[in-house]
Protein backbone atom coordinates (compact mmCIF):
# COMPACT_ATOMS: atom_id res chain seq x y z
CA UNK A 1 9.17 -10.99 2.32
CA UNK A 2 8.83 -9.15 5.07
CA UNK A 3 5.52 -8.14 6.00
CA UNK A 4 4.24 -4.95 8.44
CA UNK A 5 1.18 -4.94 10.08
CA UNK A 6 -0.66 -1.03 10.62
CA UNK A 7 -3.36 0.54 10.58
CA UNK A 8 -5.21 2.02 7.70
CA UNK A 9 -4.00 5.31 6.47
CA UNK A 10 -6.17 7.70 4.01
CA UNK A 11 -3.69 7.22 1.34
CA UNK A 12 -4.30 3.79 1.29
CA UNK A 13 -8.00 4.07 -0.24
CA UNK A 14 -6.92 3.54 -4.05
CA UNK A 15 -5.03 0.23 -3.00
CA UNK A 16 -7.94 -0.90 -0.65
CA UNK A 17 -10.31 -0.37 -3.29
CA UNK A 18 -8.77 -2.44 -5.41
CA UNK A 19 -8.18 -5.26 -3.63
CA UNK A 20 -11.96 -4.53 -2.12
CA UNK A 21 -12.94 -5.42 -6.16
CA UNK A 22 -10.30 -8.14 -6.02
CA UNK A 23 -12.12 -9.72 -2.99
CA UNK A 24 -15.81 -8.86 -4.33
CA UNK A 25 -14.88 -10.86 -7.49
CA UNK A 26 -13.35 -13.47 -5.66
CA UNK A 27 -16.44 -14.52 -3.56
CA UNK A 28 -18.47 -13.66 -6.49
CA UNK A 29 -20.55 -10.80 -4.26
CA UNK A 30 -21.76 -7.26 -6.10
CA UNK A 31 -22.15 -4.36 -4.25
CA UNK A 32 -23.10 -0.93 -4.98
CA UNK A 33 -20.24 1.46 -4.74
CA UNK A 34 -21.85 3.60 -2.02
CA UNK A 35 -21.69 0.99 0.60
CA UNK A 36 -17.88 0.92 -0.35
CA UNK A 37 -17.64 4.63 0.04
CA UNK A 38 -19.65 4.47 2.93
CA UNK A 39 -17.40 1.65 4.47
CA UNK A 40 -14.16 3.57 3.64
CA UNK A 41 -15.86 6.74 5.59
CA UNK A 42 -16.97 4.41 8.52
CA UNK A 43 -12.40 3.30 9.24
CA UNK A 44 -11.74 7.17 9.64
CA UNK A 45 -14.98 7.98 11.84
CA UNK A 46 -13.61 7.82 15.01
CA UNK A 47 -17.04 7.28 16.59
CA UNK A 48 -17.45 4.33 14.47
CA UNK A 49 -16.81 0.60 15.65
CA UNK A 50 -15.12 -0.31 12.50
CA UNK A 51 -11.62 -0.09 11.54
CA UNK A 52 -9.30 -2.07 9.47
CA UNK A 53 -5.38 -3.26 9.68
CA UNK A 54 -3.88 -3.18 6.53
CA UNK A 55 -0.76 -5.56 5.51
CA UNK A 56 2.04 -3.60 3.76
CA UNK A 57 5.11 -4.60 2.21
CA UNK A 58 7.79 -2.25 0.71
CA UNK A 59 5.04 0.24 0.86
CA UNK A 60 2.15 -1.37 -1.03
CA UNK A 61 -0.57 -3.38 0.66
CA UNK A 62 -1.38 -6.79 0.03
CA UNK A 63 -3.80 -7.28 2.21
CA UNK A 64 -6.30 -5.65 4.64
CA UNK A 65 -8.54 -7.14 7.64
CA UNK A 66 -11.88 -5.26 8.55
CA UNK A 67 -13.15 -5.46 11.97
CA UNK A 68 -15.85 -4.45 14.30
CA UNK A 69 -15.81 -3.91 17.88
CA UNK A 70 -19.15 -3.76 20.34
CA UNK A 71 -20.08 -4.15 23.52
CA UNK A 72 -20.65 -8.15 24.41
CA UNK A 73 -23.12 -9.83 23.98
CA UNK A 74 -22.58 -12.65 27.09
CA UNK A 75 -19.76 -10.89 28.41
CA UNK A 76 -19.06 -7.36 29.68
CA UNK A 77 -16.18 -6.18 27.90
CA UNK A 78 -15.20 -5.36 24.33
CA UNK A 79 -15.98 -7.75 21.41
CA UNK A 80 -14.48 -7.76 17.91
CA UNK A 81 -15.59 -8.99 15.06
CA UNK A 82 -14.03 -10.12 12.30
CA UNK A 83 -15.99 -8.14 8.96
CA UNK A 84 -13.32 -9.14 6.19
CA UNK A 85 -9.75 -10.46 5.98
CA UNK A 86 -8.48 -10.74 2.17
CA UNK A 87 -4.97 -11.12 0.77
CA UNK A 88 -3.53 -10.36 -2.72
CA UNK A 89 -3.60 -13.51 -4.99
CA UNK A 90 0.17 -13.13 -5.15
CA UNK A 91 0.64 -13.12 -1.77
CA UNK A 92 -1.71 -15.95 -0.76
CA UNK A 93 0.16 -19.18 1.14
CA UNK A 94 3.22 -16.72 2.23
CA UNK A 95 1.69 -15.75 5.67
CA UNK A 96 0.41 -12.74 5.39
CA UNK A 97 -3.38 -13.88 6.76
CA UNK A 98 -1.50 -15.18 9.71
CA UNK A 99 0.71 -12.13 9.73
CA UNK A 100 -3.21 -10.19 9.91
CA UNK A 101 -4.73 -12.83 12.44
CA UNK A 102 -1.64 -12.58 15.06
CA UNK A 103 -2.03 -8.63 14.38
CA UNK A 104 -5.85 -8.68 15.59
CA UNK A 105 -5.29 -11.45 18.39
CA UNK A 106 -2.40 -9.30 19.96
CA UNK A 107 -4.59 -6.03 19.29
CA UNK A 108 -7.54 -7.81 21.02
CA UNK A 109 -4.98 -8.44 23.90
CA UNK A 110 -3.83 -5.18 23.96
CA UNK A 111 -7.30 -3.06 23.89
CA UNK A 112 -8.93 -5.80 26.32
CA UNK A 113 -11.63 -7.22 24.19
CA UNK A 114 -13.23 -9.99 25.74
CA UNK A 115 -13.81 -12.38 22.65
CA UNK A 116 -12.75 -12.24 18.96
CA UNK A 117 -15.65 -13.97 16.26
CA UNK A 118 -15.05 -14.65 12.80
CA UNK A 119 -16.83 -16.54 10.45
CA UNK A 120 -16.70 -18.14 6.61
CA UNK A 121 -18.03 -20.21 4.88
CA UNK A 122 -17.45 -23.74 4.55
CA UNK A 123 -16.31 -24.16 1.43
CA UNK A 124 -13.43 -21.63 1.81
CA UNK A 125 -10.79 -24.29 3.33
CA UNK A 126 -8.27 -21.74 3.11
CA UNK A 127 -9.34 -19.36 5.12
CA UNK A 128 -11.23 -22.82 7.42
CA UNK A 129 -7.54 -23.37 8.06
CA UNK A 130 -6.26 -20.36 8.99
CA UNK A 131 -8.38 -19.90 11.25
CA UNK A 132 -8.78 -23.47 12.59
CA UNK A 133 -4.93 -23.04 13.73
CA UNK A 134 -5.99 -20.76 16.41
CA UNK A 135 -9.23 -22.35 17.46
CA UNK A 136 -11.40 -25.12 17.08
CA UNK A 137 -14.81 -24.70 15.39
CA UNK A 138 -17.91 -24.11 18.06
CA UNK A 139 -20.19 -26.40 15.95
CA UNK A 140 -21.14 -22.85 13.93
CA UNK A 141 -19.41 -21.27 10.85
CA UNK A 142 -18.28 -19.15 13.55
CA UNK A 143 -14.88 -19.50 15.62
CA UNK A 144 -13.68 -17.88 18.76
CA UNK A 145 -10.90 -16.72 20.39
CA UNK A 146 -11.13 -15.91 24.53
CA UNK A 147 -8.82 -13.82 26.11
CA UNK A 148 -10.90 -14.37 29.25
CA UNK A 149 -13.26 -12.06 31.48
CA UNK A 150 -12.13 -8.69 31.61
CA UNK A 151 -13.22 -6.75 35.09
């Protein structure tokens, strides 16, 4: 399988909103559809901080990362946060978070971003893993990658 990494095109709303269900029902959450719409809006603003990488393979996408970038909160430079990071149930354990993760960690290289936060919660030892690969837990539900002080 080989996966691409991109960013999120308009015609990719009917397959993001269904694995957006997929990953609502999955951590048991309900949300009203607006803030869905309102998200959706918020990855084509282009004055908004969010955005969102999509995986694709053989044109459909199995998975999709959400992220927001601000200004830092210790650091000067460009943080990003990790919103959301979800994966098709039948392309779980084939690499396709990592395939996301090393997407956003060479973006955040790229674009000069200072840190990159993401959080779960500690029951999810699936996604605990994935991200305990690249870093080691700061003592939070919250991890961190440093690509060191931009001037």
């Amino acid at each position: 399988m080989t996966v691409t990494i991109r960013e999120a095109r308009p015609e990719d709303e009917t397959r993001w909103r269904e694995l957006w269900a997929a990953y609502l029902d999955f951590y048991d959450v309900t949300v009203e559809t607006d803030i869905t719409d309102q998200t959706w809006r918020r990855v084509f603003d282009p004055a908004s901080a969010i955005a969102m990488r999509v995986a694709d393979v053989d044109g459909r996408i199995i998975g999709f990362a959400l992220y927001l970038t601000h200004e830092g909160t210790w650091i000067r430079g460009r943080d990003c946060y990790l919103e959301d990071l979800f994966v098709d149930a039948d392309a779980r354990g084939k690499g396709v978070g990592r395939a996301l993760m090393d997407d956003l960690v060479a973006l955040g290289k790229v674009k000069g971003w200072s840190r990159l936060y993401w959080h779960t919660s500690e029951n999810n030892k699936t996604a605990r893993a994935l991200y305990d690969s690249y870093v080691e837990s700061d003592g939070h539900i919250r991890y961190r990658i440093s690509f060191g002080n931009p001037s």
